[in-house]
Protein backbone atom coordinates (compact mmCIF):
# COMPACT_ATOMS: atom_id res chain seq x y z
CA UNK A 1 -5.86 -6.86 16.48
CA UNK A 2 -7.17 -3.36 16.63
CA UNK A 3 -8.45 -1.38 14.06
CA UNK A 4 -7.91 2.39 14.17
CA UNK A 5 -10.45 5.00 11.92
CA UNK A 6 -7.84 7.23 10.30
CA UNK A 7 -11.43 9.35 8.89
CA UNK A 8 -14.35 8.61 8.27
CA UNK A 9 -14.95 5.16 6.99
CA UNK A 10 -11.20 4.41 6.30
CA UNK A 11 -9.64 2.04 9.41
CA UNK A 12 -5.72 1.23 9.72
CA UNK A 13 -4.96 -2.09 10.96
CA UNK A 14 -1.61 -2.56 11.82
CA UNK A 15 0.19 -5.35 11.71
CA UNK A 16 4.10 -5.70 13.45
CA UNK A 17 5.40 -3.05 11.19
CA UNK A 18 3.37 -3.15 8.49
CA UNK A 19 -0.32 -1.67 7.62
CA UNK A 20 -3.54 -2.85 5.82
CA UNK A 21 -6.72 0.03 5.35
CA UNK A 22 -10.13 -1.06 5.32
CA UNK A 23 -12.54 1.30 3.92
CA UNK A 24 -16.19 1.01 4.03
CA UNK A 25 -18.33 1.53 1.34
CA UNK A 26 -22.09 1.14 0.09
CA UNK A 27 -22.30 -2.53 -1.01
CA UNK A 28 -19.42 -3.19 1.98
CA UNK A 29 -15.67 -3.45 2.59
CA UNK A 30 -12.84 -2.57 0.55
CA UNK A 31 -9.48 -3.88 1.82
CA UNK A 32 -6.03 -2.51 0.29
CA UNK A 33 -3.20 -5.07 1.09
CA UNK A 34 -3.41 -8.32 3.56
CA UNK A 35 0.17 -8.13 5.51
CA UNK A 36 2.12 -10.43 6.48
CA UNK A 37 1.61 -14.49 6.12
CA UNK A 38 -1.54 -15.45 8.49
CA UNK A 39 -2.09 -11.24 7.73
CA UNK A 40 -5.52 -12.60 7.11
CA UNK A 41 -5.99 -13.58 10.34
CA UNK A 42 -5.21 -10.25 11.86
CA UNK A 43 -7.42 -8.30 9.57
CA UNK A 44 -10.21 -10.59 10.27
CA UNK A 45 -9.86 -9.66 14.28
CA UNK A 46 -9.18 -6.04 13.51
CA UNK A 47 -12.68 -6.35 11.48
CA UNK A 48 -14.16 -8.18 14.72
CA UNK A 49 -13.47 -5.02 16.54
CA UNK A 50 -15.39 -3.28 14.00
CA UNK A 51 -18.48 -5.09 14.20
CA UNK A 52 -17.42 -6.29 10.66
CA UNK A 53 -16.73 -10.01 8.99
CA UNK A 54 -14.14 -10.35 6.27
CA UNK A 55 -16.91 -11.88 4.46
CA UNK A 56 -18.46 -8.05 3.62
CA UNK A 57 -15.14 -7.62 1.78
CA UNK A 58 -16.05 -7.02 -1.43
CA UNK A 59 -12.63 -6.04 -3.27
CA UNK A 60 -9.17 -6.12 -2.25
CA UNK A 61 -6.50 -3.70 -4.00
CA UNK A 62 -2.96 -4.32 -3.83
CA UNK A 63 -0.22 -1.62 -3.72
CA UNK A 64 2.50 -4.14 -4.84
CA UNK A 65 3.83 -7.88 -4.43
CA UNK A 66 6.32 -7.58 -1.36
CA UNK A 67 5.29 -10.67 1.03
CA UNK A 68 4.43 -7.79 3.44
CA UNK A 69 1.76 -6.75 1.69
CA UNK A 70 0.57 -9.75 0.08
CA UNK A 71 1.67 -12.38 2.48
CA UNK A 72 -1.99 -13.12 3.57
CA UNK A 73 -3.72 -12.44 0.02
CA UNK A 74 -4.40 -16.02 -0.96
CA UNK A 75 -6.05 -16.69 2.75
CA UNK A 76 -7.95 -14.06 2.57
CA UNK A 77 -9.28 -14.17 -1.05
CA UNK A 78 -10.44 -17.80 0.80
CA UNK A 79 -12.38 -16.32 3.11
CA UNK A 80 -14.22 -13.98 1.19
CA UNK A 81 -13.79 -14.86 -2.35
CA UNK A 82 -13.39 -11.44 -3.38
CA UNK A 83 -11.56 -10.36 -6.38
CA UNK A 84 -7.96 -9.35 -6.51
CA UNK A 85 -6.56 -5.60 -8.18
CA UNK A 86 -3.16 -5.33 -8.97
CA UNK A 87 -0.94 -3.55 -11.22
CA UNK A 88 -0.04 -5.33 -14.61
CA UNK A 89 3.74 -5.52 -14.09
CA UNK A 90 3.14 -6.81 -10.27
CA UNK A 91 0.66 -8.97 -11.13
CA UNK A 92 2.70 -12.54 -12.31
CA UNK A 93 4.93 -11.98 -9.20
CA UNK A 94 1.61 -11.85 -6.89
CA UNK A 95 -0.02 -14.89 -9.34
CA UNK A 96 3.77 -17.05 -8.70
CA UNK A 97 3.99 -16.48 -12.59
CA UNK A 98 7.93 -14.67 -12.12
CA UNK A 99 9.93 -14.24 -9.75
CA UNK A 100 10.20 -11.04 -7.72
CA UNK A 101 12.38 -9.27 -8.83
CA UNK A 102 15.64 -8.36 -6.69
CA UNK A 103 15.66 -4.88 -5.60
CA UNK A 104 18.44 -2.33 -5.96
CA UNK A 105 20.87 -1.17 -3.23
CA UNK A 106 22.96 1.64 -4.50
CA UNK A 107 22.80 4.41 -2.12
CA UNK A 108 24.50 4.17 1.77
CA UNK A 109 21.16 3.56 3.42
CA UNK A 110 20.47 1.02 1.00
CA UNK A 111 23.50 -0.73 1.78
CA UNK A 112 23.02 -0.44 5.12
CA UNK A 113 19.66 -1.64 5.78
CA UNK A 114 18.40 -3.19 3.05
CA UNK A 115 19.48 -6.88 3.57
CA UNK A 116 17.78 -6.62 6.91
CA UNK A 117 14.26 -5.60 5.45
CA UNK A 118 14.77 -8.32 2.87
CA UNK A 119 15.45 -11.11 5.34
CA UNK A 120 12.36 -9.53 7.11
CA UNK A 121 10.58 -10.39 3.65
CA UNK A 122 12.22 -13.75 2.71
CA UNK A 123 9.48 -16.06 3.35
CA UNK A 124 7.87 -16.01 -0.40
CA UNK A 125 4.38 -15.92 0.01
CA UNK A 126 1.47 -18.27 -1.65
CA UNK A 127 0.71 -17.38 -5.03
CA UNK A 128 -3.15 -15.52 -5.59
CA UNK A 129 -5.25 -15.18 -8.53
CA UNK A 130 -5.29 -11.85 -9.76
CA UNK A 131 -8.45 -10.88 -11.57
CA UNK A 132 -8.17 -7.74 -12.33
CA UNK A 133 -4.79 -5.64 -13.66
CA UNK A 134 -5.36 -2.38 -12.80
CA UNK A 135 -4.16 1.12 -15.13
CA UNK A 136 -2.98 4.00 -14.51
CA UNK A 137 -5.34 6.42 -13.52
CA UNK A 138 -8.73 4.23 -13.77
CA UNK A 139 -11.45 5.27 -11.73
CA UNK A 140 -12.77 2.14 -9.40
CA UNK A 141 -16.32 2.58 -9.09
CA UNK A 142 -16.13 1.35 -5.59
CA UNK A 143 -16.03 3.78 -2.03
CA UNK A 144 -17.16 6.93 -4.48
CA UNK A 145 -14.39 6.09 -6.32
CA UNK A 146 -11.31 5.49 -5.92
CA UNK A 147 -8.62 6.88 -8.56
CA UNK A 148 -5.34 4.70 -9.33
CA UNK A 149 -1.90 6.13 -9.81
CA UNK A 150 0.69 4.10 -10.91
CA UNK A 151 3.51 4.96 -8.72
CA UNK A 152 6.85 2.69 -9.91
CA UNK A 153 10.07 2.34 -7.92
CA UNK A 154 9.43 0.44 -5.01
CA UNK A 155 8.44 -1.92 -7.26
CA UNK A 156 8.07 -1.14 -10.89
CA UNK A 157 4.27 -2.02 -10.74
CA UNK A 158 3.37 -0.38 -7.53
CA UNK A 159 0.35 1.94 -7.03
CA UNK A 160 -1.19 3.89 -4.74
CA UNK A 161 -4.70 4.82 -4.53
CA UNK A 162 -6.65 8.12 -4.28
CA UNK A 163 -9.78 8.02 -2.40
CA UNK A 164 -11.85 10.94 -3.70
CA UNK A 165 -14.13 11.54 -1.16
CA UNK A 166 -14.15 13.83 2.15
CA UNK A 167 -11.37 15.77 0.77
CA UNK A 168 -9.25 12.75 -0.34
CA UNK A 169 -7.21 10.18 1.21
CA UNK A 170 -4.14 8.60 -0.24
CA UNK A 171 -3.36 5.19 0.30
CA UNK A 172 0.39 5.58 -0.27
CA UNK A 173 1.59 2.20 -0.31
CA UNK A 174 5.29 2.40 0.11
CA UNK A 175 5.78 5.05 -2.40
CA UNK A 176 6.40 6.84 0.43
CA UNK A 177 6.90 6.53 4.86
CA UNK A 178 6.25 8.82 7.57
CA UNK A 179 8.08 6.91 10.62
CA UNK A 180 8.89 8.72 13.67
CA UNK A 181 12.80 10.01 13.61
CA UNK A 182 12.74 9.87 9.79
CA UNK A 183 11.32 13.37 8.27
CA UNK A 184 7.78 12.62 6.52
CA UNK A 185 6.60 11.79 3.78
CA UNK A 186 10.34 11.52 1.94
CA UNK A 187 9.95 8.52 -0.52
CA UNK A 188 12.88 6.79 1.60
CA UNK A 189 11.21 3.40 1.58
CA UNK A 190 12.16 3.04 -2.03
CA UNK A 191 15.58 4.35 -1.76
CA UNK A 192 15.85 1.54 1.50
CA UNK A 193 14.95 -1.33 -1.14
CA UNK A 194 13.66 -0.23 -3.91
CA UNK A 195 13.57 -1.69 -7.90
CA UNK A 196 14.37 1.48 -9.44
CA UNK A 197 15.05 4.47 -7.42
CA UNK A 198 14.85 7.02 -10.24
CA UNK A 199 11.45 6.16 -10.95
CA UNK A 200 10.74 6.55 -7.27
CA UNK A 201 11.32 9.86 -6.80
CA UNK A 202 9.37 10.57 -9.84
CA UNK A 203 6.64 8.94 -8.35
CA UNK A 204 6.92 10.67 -5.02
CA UNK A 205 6.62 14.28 -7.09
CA UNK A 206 3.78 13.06 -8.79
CA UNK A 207 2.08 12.19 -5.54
CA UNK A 208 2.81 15.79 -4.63
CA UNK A 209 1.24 17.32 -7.36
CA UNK A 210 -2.60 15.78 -6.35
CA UNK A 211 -4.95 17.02 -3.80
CA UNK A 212 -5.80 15.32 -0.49
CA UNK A 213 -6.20 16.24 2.76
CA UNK A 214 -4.87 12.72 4.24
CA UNK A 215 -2.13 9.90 3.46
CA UNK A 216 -1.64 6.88 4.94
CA UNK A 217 0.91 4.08 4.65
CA UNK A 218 2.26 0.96 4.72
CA UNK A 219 5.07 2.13 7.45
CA UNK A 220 4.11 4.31 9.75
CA UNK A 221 1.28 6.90 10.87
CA UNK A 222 -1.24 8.94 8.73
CA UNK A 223 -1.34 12.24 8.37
CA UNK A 224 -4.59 13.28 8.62
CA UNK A 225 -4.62 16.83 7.68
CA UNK A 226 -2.53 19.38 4.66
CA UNK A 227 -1.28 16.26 3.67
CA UNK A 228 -0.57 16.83 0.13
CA UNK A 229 1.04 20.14 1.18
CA UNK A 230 3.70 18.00 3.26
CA UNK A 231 4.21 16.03 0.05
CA UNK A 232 4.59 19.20 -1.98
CA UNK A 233 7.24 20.97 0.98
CA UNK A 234 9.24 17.02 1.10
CA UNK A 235 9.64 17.22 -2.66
CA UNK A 236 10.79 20.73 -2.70
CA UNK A 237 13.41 19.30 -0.37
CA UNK A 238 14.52 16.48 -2.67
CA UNK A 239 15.08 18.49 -5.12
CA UNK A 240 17.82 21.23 -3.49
């Protein structure tokens, strides 16, 4: 599995259609989301290609419980015993505490193509401690820091994750997409299945209002420059 450096220190590893990050920091490896089931497996190659071991993970952050992004959590919290961040209101479904909640399919695209992304995600995946519930706006003293922003919709405890140094680079999560054929950077994922779509676009104009140079995402490429400027010009659109 190859690993890609988006910048500096920050590697994509992508896996089918989904993405994990890896950034590197001082005391090692911080990993934000694990994929798929057997996503552990992948990650651990990608970091192979590195010249890294998923043992020098030394934190992994989770955007939100969707089995694409947390399908390979318990494995890899095996492998390297690491500690698990997730949101407060994500957090049972990821520990197997609740069920996931259903998401909500009210607009035409929803409709359309959200029972296929949901079959995609049916297989539920293994439960994982979570040892630490992460708060809105925190500052993880971790990479040089990275700044969490609660970002509901998707799912109501998603977050993404503001890495504050070389100009900043947000890890998006699904609070937002930027596929090829679908204009950037729109929030879409969330109105494809999403939990609450109001508070999605909220989130999505929050995003817009921070400062970073790059994004990247769970679904699709980065961008790797002006990025919170495309934010800023897709909310603007939303909101004619």
């Amino acid at each position: 599995m190859k690993a890609t450096m988006v910048v500096p220190g920050v590697y994509r590893i992508l896996q089918g259609f989904v993405s994990a990050y890896v950034v590197e920091a001082d005391d090692g490896l911080v990993l934000v989301d694990c994929g798929e089931p057997k996503g552990d497996e992948q990650i651990a190659a990608g970091l192979l290609r590195m010249g890294r071991q998923a043992a020098e993970i030394r934190h992994i952050l989770v955007t939100h419980h969707h089995p694409d992004h947390v399908g390979g959590l318990a494995a890899m919290v095996r492998r390297t015993g690491a500690p698990v961040y997730v949101h407060p209101v994500d957090a049972a479904a990821v520990s197997g505490a609740r069920a996931r909640m259903r998401p909500s399919w009210n607009s035409v695209v929803a409709r359309i193509l959200g029972p296929v992304v949901a079959r995609a995600n049916s297989t539920p995946p293994e439960p994982a401690t979570v040892d630490v519930e992460l708060a809105d706006g925190a500052q993880l003293p971790m990479a040089g820091g990275i700044r969490v922003v609660h970002t509901p919709g998707h799912t109501l405890g998603h977050v993404s994750f503001l890495l504050e140094r070389d100009g900043g680079t947000l890890i998006v999560g699904d609070a937002a997409l930027n596929i090829a054929g679908i204009r950037p950077a729109t929030g879409r994922m969330a109105e494809i299945v999403g939990e609450d779509v109001t508070a999605a676009g909220e989130s999505f104009r929050r995003l817009a209002e921070l400062e970073f140079d790059n994004a990247v995402f769970g679904h699709g490429g980065p961008i790797r420059s002006g990025a919170s400027e495309r934010f800023r010009q897709a909310a603007a659109r939303r909101l004619r």
